[in-house]
PDB file of N, CA and C in Angstrom:
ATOM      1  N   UNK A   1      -7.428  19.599 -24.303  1.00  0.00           N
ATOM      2  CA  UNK A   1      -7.417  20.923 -23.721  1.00  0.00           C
ATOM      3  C   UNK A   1      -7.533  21.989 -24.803  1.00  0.00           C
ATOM      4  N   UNK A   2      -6.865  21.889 -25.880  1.00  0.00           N
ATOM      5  CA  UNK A   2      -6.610  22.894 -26.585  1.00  0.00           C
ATOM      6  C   UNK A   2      -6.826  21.853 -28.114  1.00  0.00           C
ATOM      7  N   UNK A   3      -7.982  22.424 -28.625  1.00  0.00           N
ATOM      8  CA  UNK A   3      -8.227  21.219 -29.726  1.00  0.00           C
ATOM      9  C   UNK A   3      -7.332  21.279 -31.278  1.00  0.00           C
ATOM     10  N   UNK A   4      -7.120  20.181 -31.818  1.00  0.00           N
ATOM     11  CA  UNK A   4      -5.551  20.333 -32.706  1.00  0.00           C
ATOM     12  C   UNK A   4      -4.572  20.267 -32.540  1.00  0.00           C
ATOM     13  N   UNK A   5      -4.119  20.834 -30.831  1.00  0.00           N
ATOM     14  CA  UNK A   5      -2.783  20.657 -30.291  1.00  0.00           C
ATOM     15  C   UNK A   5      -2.604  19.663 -30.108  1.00  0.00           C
ATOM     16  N   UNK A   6      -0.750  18.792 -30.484  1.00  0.00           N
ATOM     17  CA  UNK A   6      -0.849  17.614 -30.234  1.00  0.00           C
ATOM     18  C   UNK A   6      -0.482  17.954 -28.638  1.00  0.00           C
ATOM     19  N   UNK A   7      -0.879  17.154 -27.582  1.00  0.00           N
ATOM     20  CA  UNK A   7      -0.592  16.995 -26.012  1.00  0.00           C
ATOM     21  C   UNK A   7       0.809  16.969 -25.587  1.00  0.00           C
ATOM     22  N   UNK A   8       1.521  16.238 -26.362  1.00  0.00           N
ATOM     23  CA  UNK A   8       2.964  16.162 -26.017  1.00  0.00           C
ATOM     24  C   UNK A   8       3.610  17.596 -26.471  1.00  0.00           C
ATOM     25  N   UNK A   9       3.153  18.087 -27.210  1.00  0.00           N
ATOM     26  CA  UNK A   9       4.098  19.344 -28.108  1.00  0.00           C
ATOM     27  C   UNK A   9       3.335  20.584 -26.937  1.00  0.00           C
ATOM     28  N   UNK A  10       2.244  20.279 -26.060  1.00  0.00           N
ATOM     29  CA  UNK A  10       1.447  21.127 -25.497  1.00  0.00           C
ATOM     30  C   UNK A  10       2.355  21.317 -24.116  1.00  0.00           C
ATOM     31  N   UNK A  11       2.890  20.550 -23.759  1.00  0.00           N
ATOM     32  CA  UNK A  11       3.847  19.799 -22.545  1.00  0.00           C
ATOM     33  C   UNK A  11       5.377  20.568 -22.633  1.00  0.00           C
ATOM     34  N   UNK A  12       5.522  20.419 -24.073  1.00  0.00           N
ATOM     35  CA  UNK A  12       6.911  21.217 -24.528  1.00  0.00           C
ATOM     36  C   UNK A  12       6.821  21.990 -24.240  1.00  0.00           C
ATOM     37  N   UNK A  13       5.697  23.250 -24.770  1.00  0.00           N
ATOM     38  CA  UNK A  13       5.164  24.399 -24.784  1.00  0.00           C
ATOM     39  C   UNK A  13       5.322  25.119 -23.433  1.00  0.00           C
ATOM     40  N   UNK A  14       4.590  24.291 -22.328  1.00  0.00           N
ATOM     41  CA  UNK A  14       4.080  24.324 -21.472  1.00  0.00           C
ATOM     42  C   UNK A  14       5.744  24.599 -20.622  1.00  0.00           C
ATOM     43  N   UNK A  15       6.960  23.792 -20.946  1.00  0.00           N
ATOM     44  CA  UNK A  15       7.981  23.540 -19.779  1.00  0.00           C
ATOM     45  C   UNK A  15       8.749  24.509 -20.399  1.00  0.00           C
ATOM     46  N   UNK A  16       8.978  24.973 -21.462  1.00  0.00           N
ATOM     47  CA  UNK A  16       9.805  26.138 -22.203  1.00  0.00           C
ATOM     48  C   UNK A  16       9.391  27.235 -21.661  1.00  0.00           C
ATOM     49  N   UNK A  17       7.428  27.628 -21.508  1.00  0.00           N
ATOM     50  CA  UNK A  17       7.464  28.684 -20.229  1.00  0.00           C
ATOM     51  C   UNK A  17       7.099  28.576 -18.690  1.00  0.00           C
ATOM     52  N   UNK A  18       7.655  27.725 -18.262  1.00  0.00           N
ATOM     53  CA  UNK A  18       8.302  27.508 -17.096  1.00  0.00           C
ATOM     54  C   UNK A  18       6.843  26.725 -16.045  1.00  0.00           C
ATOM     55  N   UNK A  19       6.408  26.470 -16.885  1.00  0.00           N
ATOM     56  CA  UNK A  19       5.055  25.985 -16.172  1.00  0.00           C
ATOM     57  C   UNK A  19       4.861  24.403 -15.712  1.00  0.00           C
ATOM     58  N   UNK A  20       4.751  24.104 -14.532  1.00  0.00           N
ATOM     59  CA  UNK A  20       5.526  22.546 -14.261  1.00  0.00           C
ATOM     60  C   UNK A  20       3.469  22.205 -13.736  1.00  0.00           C
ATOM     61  N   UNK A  21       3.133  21.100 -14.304  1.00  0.00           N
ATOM     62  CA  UNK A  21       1.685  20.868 -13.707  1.00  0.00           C
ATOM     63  C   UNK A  21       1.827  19.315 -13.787  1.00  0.00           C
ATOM     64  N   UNK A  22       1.236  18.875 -12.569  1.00  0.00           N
ATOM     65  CA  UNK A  22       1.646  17.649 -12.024  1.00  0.00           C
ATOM     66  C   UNK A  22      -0.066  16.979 -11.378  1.00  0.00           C
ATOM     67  N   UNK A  23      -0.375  15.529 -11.672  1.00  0.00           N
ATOM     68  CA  UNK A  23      -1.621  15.047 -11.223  1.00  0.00           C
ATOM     69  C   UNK A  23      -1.208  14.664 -10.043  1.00  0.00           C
ATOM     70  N   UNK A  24      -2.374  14.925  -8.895  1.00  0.00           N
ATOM     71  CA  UNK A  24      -2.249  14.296  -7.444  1.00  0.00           C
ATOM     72  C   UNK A  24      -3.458  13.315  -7.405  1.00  0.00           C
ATOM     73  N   UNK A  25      -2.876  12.195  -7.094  1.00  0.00           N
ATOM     74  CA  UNK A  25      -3.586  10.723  -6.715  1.00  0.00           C
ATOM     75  C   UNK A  25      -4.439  11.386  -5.390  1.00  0.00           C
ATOM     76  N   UNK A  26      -5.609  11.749  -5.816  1.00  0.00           N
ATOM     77  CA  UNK A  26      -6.554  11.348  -4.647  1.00  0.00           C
ATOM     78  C   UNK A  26      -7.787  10.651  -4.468  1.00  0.00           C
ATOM     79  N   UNK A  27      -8.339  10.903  -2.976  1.00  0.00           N
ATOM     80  CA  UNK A  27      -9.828  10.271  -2.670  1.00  0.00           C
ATOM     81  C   UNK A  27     -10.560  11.255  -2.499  1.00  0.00           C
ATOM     82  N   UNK A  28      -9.877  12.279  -1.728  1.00  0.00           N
ATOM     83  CA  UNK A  28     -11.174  13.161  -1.518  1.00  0.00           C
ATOM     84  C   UNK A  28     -10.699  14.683  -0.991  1.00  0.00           C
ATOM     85  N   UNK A  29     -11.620  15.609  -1.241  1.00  0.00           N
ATOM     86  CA  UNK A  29     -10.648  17.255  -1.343  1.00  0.00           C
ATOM     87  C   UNK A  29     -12.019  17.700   0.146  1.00  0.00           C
ATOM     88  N   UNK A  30     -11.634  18.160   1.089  1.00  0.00           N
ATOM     89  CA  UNK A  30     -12.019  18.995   2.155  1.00  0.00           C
ATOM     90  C   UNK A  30     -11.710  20.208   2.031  1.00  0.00           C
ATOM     91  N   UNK A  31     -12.618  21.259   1.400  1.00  0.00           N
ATOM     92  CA  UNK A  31     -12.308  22.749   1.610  1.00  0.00           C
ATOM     93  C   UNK A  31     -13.029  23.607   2.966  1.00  0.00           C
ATOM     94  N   UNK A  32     -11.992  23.833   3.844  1.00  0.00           N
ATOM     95  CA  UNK A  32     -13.033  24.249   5.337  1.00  0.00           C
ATOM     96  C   UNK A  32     -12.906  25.444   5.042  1.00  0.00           C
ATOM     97  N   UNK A  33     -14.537  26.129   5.331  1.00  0.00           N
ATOM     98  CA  UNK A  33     -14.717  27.811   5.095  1.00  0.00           C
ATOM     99  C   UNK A  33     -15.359  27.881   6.683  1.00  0.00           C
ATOM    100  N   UNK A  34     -15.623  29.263   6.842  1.00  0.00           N
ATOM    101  CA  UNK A  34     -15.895  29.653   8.183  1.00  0.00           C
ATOM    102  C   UNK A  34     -17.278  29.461   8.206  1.00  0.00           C
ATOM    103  N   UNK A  35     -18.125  28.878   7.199  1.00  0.00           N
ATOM    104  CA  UNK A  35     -19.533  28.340   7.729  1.00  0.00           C
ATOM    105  C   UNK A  35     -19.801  26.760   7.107  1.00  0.00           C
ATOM    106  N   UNK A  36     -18.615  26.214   7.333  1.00  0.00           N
ATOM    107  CA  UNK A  36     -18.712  24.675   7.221  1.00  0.00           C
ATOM    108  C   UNK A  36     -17.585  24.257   6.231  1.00  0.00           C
ATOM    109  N   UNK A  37     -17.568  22.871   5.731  1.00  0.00           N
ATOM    110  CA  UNK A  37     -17.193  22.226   4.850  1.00  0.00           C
ATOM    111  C   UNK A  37     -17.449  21.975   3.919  1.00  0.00           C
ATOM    112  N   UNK A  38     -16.783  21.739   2.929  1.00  0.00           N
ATOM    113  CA  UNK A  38     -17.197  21.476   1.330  1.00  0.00           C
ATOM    114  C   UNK A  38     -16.033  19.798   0.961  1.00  0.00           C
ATOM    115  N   UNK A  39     -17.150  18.659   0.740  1.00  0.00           N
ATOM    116  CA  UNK A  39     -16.515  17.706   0.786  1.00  0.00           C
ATOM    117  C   UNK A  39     -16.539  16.861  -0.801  1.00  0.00           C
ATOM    118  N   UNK A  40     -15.629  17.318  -1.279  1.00  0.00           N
ATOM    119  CA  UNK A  40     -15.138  16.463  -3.163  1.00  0.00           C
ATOM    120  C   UNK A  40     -14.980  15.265  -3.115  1.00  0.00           C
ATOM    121  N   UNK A  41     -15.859  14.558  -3.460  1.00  0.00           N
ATOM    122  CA  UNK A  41     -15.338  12.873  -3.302  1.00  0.00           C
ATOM    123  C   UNK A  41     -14.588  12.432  -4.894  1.00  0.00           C
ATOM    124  N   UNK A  42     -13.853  11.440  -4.724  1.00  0.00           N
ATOM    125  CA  UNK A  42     -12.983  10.967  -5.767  1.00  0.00           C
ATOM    126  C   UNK A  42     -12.589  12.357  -7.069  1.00  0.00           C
ATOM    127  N   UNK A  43     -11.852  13.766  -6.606  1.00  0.00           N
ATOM    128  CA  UNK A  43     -11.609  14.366  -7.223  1.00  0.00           C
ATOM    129  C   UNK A  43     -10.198  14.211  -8.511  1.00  0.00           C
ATOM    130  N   UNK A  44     -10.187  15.272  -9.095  1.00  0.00           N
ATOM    131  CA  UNK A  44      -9.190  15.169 -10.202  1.00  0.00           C
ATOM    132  C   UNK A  44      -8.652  16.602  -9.659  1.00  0.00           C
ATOM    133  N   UNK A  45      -7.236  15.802  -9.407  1.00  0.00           N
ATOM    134  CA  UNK A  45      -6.619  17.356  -8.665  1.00  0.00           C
ATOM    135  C   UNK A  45      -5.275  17.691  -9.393  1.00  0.00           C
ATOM    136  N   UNK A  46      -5.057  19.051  -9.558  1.00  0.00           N
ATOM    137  CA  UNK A  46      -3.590  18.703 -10.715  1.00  0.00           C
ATOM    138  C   UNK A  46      -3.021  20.097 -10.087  1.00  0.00           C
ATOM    139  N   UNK A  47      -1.802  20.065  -9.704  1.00  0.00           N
ATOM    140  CA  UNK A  47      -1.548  20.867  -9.264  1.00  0.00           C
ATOM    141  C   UNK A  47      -0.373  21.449 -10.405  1.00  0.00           C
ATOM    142  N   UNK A  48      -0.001  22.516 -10.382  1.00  0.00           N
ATOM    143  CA  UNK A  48       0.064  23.661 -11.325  1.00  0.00           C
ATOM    144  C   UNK A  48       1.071  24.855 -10.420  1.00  0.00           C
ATOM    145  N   UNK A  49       2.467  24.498 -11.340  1.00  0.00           N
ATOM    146  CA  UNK A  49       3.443  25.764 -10.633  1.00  0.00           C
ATOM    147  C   UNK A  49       3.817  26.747 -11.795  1.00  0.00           C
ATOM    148  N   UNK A  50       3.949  27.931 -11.889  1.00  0.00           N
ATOM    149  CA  UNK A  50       4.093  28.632 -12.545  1.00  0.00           C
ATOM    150  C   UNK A  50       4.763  29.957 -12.027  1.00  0.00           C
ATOM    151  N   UNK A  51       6.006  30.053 -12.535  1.00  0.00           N
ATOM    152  CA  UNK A  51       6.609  31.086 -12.130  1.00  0.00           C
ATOM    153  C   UNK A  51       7.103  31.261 -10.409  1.00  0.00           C
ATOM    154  N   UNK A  52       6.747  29.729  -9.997  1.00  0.00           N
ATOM    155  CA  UNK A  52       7.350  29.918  -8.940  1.00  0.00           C
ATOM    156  C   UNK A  52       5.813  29.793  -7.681  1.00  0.00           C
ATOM    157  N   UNK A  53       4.870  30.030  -8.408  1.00  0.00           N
ATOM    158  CA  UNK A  53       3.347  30.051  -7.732  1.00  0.00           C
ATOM    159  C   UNK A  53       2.836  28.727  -8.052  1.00  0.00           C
ATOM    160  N   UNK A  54       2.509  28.265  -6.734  1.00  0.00           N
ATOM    161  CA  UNK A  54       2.132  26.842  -7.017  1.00  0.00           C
ATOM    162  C   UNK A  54       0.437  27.041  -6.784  1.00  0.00           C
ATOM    163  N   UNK A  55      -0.791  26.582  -7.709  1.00  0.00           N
ATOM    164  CA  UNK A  55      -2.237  26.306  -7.358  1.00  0.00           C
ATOM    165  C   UNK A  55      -2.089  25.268  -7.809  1.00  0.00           C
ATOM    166  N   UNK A  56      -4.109  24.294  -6.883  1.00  0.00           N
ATOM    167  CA  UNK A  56      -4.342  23.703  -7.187  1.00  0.00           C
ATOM    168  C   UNK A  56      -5.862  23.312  -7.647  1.00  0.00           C
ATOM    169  N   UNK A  57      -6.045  22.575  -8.820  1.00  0.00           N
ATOM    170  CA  UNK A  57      -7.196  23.031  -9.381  1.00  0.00           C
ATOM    171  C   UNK A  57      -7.734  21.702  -9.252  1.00  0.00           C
ATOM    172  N   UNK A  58      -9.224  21.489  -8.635  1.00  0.00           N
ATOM    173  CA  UNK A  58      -9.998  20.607  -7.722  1.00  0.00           C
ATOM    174  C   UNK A  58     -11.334  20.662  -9.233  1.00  0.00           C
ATOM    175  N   UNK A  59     -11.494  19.488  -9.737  1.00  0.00           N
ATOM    176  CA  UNK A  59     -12.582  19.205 -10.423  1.00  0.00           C
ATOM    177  C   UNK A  59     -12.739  17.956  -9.823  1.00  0.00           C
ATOM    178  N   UNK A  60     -14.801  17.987  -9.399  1.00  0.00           N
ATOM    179  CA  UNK A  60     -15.343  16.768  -9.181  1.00  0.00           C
ATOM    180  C   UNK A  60     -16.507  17.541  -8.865  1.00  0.00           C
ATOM    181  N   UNK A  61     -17.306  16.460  -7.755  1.00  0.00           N
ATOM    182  CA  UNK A  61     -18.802  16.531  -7.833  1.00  0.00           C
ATOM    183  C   UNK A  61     -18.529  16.772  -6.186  1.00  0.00           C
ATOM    184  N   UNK A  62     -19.219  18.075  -6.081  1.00  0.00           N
ATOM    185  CA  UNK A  62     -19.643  17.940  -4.344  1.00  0.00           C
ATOM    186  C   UNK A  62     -20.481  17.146  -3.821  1.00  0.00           C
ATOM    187  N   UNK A  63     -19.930  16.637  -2.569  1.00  0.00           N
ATOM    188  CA  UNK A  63     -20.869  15.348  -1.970  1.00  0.00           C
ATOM    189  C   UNK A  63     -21.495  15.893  -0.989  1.00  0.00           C
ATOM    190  N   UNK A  64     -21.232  16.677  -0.384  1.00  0.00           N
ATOM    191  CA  UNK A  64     -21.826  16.923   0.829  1.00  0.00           C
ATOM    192  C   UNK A  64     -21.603  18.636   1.427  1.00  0.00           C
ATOM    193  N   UNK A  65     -22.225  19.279   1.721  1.00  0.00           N
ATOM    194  CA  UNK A  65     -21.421  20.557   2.170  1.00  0.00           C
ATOM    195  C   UNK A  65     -22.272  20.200   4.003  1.00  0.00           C
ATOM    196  N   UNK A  66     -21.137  20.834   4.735  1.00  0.00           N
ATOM    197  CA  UNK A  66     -21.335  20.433   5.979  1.00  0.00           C
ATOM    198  C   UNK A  66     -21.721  21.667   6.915  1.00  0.00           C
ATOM    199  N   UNK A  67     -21.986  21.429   8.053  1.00  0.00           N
ATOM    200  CA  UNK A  67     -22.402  23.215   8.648  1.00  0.00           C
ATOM    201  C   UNK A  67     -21.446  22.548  10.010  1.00  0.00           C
ATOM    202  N   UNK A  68     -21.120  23.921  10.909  1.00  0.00           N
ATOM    203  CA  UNK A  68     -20.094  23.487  11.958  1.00  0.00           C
ATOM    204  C   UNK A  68     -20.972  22.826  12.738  1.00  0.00           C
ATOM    205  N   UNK A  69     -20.592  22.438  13.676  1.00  0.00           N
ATOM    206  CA  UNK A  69     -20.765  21.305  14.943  1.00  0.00           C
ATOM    207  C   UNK A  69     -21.157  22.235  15.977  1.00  0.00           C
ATOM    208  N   UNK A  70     -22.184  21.818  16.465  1.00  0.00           N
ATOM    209  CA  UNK A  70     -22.995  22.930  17.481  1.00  0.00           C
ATOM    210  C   UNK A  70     -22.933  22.040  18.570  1.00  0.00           C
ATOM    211  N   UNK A  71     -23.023  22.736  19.685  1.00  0.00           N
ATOM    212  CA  UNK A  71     -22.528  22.303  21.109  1.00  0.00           C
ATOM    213  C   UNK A  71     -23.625  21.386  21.323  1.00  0.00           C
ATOM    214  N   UNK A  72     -24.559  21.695  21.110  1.00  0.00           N
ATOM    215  CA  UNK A  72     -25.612  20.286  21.337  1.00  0.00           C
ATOM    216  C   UNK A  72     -25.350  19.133  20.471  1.00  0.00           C
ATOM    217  N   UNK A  73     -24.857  19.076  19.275  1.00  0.00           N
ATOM    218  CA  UNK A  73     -24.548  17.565  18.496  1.00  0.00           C
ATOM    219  C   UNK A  73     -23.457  17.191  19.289  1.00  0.00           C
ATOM    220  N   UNK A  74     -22.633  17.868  20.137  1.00  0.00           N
ATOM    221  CA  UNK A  74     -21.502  17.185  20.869  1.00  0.00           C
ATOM    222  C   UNK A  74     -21.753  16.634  22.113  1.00  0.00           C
ATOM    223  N   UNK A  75     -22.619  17.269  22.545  1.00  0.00           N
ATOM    224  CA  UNK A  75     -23.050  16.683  23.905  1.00  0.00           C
ATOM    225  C   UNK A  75     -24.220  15.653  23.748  1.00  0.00           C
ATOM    226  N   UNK A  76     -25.132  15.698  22.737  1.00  0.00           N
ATOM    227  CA  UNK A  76     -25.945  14.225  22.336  1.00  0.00           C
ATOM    228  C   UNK A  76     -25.019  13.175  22.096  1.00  0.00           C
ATOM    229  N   UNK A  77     -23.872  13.270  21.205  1.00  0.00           N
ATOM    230  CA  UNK A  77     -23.228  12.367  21.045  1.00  0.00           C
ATOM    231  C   UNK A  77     -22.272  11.819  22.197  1.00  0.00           C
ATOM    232  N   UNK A  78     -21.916  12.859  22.660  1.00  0.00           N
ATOM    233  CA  UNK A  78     -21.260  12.203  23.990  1.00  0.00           C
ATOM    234  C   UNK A  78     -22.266  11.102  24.561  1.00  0.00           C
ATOM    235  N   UNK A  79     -23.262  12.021  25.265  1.00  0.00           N
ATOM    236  CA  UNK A  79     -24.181  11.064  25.837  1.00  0.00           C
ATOM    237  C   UNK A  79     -24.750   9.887  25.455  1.00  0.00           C
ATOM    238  N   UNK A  80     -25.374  10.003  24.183  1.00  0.00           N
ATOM    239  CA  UNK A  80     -25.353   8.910  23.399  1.00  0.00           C
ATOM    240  C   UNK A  80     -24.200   7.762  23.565  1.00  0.00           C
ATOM    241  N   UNK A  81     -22.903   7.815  23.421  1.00  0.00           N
ATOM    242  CA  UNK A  81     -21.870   7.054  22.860  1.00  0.00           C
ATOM    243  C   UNK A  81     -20.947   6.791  24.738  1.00  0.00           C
ATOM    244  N   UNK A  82     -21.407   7.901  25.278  1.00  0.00           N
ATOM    245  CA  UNK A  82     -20.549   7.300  26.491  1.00  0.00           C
ATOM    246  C   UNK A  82     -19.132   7.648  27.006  1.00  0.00           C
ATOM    247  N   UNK A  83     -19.020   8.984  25.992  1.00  0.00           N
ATOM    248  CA  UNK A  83     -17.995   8.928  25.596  1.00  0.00           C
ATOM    249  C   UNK A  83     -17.396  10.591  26.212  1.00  0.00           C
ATOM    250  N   UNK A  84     -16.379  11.226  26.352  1.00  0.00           N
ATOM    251  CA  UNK A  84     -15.944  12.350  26.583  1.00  0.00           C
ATOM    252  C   UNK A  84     -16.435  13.513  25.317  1.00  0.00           C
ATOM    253  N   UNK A  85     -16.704  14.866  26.183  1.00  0.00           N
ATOM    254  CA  UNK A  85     -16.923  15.863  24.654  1.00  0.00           C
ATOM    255  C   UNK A  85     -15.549  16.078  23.472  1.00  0.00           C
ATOM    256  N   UNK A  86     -14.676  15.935  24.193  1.00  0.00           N
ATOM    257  CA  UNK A  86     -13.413  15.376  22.812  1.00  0.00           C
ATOM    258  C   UNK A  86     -13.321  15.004  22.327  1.00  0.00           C
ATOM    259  N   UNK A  87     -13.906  13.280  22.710  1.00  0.00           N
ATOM    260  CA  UNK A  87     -13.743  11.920  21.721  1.00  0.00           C
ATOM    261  C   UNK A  87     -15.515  12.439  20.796  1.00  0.00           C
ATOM    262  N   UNK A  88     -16.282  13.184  21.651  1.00  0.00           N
ATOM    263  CA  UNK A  88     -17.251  13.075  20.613  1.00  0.00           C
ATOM    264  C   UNK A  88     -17.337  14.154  19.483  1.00  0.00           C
ATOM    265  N   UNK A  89     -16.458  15.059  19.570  1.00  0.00           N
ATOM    266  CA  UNK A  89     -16.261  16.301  18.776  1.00  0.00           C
ATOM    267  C   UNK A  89     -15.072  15.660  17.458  1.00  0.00           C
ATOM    268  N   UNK A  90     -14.513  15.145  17.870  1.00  0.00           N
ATOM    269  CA  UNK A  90     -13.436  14.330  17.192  1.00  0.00           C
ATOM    270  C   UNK A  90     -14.455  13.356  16.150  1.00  0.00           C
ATOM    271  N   UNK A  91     -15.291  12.558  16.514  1.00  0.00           N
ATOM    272  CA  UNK A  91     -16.068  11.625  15.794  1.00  0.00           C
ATOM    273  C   UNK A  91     -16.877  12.470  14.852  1.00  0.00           C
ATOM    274  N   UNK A  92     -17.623  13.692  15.536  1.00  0.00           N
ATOM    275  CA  UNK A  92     -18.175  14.131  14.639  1.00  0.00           C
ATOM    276  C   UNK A  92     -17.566  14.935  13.749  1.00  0.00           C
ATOM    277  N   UNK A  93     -16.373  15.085  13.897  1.00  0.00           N
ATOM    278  CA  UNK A  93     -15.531  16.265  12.547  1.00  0.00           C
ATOM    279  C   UNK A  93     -14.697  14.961  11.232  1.00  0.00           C
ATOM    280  N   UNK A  94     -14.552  13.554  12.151  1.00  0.00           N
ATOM    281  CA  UNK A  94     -14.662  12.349  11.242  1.00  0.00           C
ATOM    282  C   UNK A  94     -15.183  12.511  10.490  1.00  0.00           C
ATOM    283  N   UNK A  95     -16.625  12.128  11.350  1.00  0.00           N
ATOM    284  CA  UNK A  95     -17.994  11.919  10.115  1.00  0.00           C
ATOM    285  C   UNK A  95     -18.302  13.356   9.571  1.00  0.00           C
ATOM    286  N   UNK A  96     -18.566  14.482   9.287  1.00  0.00           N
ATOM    287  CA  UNK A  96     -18.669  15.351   8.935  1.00  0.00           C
ATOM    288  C   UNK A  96     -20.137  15.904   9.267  1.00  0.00           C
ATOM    289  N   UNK A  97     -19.982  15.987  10.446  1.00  0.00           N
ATOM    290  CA  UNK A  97     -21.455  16.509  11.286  1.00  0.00           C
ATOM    291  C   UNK A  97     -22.670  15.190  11.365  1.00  0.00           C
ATOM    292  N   UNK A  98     -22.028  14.463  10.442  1.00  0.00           N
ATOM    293  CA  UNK A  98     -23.069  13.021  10.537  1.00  0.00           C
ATOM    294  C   UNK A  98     -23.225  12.485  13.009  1.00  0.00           C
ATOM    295  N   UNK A  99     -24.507  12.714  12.706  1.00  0.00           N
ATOM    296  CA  UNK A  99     -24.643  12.651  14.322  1.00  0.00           C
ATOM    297  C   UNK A  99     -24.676  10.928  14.275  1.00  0.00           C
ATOM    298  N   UNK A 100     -25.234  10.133  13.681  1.00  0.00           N
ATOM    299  CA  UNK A 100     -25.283   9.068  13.830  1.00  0.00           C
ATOM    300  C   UNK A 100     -24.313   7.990  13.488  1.00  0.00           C
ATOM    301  N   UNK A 101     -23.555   8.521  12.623  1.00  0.00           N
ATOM    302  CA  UNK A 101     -22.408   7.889  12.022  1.00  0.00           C
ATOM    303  C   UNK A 101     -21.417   8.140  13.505  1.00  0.00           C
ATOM    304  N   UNK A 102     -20.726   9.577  13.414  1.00  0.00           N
ATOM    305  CA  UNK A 102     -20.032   9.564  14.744  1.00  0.00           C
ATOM    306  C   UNK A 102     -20.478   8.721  16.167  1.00  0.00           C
ATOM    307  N   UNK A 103     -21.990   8.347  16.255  1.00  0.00           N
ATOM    308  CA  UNK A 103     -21.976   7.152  17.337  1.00  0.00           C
ATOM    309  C   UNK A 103     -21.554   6.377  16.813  1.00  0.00           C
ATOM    310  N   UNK A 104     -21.976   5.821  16.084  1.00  0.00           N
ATOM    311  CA  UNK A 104     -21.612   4.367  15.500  1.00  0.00           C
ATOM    312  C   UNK A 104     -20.159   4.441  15.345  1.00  0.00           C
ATOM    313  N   UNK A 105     -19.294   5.525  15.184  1.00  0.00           N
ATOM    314  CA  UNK A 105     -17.932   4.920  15.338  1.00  0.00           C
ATOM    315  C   UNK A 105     -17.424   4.871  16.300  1.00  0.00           C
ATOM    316  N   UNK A 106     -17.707   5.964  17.300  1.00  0.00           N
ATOM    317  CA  UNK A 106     -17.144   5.416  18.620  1.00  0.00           C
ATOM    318  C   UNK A 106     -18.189   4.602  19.889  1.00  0.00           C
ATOM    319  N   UNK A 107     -18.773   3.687  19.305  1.00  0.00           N
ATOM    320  CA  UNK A 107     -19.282   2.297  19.852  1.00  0.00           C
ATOM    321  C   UNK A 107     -18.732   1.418  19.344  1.00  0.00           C
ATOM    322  N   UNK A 108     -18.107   1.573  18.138  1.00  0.00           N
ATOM    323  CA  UNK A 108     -17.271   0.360  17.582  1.00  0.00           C
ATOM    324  C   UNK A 108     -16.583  -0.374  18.869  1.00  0.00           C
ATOM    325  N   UNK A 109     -16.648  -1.766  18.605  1.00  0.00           N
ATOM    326  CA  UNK A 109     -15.483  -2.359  19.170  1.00  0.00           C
ATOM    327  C   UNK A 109     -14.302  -2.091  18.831  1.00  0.00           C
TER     328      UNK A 109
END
């Protein structure tokens, strides 16, 4: 992070001013905005309290950005799959607007 610094003495540094930053084990970061999704696969997430303010800081590679679910992908998929507009709105916010994936999961056996 800070080149020369040894890491452990950076940690000292770091808890003397009150700054507590902690790694979160994940798979995958979903940021929903009001014109879709933003989907982080296998991110590095470290979350970071300071002064009482907790962020969290999301490095990785975007996989996919998604657009919302329009009343016609819900009702193809219904129809398609057989299925109620719930169970098919549900499949497709699964799959992340994927129209074909959401059949295929609810045809699963």
């Amino acid at each position: 992070m800070f080149p020369g610094v040894n890491p452990k003495q950076l940690g000292h540094m770091m808890k003397k001013m009150g700054i507590h930053q902690e790694e979160i084990d994940s798979t995958e970061v979903i940021i929903r905005t009001s014109e879709g999704d933003i989907l982080i696969k296998n991110p590095k997430v470290t979350k970071v309290n300071m002064m009482g303010q907790t962020t969290y800081q999301v490095v990785g590679e975007e996989t996919k950005a998604i657009t919302q679910v329009t009343e016609e992908d819900i009702e193809l998929v219904a129809s398609q799959a057989g299925v109620s507009k719930e169970f098919a709105r549900a499949a497709l916010d699964d799959s992340f607007g994927d129209i074909a994936k959401a059949i295929h999961l609810l045809k699963k056996p």
